[in-house]
N, C-alpha and C. Protein backbone atom coordinates (compact mmCIF):
# COMPACT_ATOMS: atom_id res chain seq x y z
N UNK A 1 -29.84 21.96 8.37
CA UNK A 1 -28.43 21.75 8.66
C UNK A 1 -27.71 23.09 8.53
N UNK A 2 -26.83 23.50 9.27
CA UNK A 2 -26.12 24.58 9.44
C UNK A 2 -24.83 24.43 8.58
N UNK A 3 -23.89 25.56 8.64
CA UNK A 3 -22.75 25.39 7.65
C UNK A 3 -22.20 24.70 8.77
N UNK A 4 -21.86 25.58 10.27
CA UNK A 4 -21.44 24.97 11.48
C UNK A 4 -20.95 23.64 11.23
N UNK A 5 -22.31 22.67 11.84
CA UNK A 5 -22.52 21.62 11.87
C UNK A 5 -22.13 20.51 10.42
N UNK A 6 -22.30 21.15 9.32
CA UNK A 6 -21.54 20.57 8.13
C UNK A 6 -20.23 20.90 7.68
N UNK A 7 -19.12 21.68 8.52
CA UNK A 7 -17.77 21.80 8.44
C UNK A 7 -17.43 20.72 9.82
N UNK A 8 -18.42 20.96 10.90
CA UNK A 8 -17.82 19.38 12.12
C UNK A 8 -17.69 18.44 11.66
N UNK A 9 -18.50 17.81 10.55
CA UNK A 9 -19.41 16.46 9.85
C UNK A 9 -17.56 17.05 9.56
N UNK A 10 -17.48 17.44 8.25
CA UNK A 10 -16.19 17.25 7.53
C UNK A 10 -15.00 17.27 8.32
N UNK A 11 -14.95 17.95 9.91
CA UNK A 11 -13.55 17.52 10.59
C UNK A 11 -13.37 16.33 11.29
N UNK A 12 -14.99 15.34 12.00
CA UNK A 12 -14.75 14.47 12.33
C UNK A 12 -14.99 13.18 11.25
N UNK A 13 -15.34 13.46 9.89
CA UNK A 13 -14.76 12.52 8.93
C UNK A 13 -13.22 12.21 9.10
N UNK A 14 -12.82 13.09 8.95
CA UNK A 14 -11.45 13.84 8.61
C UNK A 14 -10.21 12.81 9.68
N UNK A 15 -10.55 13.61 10.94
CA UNK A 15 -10.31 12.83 12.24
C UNK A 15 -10.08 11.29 12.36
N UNK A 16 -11.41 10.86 11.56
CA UNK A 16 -11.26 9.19 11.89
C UNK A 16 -10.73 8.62 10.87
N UNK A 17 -10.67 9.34 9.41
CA UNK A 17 -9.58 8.98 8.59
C UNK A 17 -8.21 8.85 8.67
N UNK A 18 -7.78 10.29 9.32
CA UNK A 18 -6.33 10.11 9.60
C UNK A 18 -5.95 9.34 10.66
N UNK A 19 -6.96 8.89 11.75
CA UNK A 19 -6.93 7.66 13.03
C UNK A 19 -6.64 6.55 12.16
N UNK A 20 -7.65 5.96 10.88
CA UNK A 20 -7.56 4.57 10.62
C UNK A 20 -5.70 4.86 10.04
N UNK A 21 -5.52 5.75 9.33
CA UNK A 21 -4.07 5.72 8.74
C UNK A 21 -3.04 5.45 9.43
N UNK A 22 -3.29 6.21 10.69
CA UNK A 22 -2.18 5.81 11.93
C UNK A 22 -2.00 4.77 12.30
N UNK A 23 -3.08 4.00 12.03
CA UNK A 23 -3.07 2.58 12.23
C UNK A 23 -2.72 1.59 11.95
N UNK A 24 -2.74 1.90 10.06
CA UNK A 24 -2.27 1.14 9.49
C UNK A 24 -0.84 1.55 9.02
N UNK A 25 -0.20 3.14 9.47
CA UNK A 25 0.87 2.49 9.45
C UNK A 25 1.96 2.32 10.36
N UNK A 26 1.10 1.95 11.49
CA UNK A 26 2.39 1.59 12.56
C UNK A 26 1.83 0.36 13.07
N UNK A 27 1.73 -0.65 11.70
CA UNK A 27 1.26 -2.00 11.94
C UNK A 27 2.45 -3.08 12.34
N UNK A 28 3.15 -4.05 11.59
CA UNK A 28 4.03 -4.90 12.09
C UNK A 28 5.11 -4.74 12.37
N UNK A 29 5.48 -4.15 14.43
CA UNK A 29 7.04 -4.03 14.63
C UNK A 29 7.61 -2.03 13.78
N UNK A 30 6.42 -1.41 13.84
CA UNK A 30 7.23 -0.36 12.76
C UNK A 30 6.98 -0.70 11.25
N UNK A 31 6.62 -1.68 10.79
CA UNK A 31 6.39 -1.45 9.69
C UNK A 31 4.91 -1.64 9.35
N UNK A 32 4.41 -0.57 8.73
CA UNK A 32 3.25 -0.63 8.49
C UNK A 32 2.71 -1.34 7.30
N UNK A 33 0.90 -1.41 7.58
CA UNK A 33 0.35 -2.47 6.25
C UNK A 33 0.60 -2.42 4.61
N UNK A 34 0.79 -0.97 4.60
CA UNK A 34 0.89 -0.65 3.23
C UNK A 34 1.94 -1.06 2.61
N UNK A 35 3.42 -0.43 3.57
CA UNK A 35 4.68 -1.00 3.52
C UNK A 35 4.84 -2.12 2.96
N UNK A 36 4.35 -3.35 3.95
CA UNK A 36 4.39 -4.45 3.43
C UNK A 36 3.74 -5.11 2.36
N UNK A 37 2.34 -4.23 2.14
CA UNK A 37 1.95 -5.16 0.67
C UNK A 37 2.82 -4.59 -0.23
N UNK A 38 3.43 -3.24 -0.45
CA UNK A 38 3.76 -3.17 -1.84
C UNK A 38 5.22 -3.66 -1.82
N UNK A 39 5.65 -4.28 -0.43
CA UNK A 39 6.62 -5.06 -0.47
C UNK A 39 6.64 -6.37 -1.22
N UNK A 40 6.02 -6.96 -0.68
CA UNK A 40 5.51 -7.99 -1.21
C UNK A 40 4.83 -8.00 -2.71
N UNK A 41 4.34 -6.99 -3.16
CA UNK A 41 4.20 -6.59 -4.64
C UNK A 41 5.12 -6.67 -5.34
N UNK A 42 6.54 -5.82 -4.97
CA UNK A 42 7.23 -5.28 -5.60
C UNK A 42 8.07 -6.80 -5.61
N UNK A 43 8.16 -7.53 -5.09
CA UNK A 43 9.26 -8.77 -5.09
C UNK A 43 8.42 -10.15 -5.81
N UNK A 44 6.96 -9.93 -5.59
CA UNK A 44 6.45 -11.10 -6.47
C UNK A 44 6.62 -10.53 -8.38
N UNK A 45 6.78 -9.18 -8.38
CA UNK A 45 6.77 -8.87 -9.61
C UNK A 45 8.67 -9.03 -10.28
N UNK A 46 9.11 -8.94 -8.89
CA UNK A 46 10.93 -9.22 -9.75
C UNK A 46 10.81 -10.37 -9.90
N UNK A 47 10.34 -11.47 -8.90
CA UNK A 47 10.51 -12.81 -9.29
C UNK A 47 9.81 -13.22 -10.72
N UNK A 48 8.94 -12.85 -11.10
CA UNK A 48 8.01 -13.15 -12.07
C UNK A 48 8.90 -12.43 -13.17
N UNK A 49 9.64 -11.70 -13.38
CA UNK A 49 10.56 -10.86 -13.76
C UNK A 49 11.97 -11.54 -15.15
N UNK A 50 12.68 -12.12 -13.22
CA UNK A 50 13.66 -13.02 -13.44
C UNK A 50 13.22 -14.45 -13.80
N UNK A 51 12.22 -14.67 -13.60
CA UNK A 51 11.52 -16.08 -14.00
C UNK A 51 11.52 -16.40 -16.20
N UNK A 52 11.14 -14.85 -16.36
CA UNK A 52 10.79 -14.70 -17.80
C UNK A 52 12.16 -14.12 -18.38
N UNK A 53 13.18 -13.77 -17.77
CA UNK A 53 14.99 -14.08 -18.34
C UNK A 53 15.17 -14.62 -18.27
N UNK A 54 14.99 -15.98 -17.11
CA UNK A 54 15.13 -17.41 -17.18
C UNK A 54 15.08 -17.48 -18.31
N UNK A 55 13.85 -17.44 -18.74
CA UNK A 55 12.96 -18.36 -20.00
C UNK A 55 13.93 -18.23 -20.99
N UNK A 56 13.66 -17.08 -21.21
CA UNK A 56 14.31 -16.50 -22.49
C UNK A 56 16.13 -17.07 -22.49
N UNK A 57 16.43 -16.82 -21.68
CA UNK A 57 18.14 -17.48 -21.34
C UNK A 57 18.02 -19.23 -22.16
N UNK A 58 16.77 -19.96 -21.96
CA UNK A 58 17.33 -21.07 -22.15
C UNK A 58 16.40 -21.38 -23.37
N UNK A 59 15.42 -20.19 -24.41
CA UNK A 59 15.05 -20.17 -25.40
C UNK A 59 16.07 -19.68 -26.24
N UNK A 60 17.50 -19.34 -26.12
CA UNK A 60 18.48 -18.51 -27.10
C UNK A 60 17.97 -17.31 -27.38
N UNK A 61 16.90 -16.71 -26.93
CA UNK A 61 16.58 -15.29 -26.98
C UNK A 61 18.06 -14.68 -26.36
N UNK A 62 17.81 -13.25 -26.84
CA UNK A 62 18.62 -12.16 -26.65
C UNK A 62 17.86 -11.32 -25.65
């Protein structure tokens, strides 16, 4: 194996990495996949959030 041929190996890794990225992020309408999971992360974790001030609201906690 040549250096050549093992710096191509590393640009067309490279290449099809930043292809799959493009992909995923110009997934739904403009918003991409990632976007949306940590959307969806970030709002199942407030609800779960406000769920446990609930609690506490109607335990007389402070």
């Amino acid at each position: 194996m040549t250096w050549r041929a093992f710096f191509e190996g590393i640009g067309e890794l490279s290449e099809w990495a930043f292809g799959l990225l493009e992909i995923l992020g110009s997934g739904f309408n403009g918003i991409g996949a990632f976007n949306v999971f940590w959307i969806l992360v970030i709002a199942a974790l407030n609800i779960y959030w406000i769920g446990q001030m609930i609690g506490q609201a109607k335990r007389g906690e402070k």
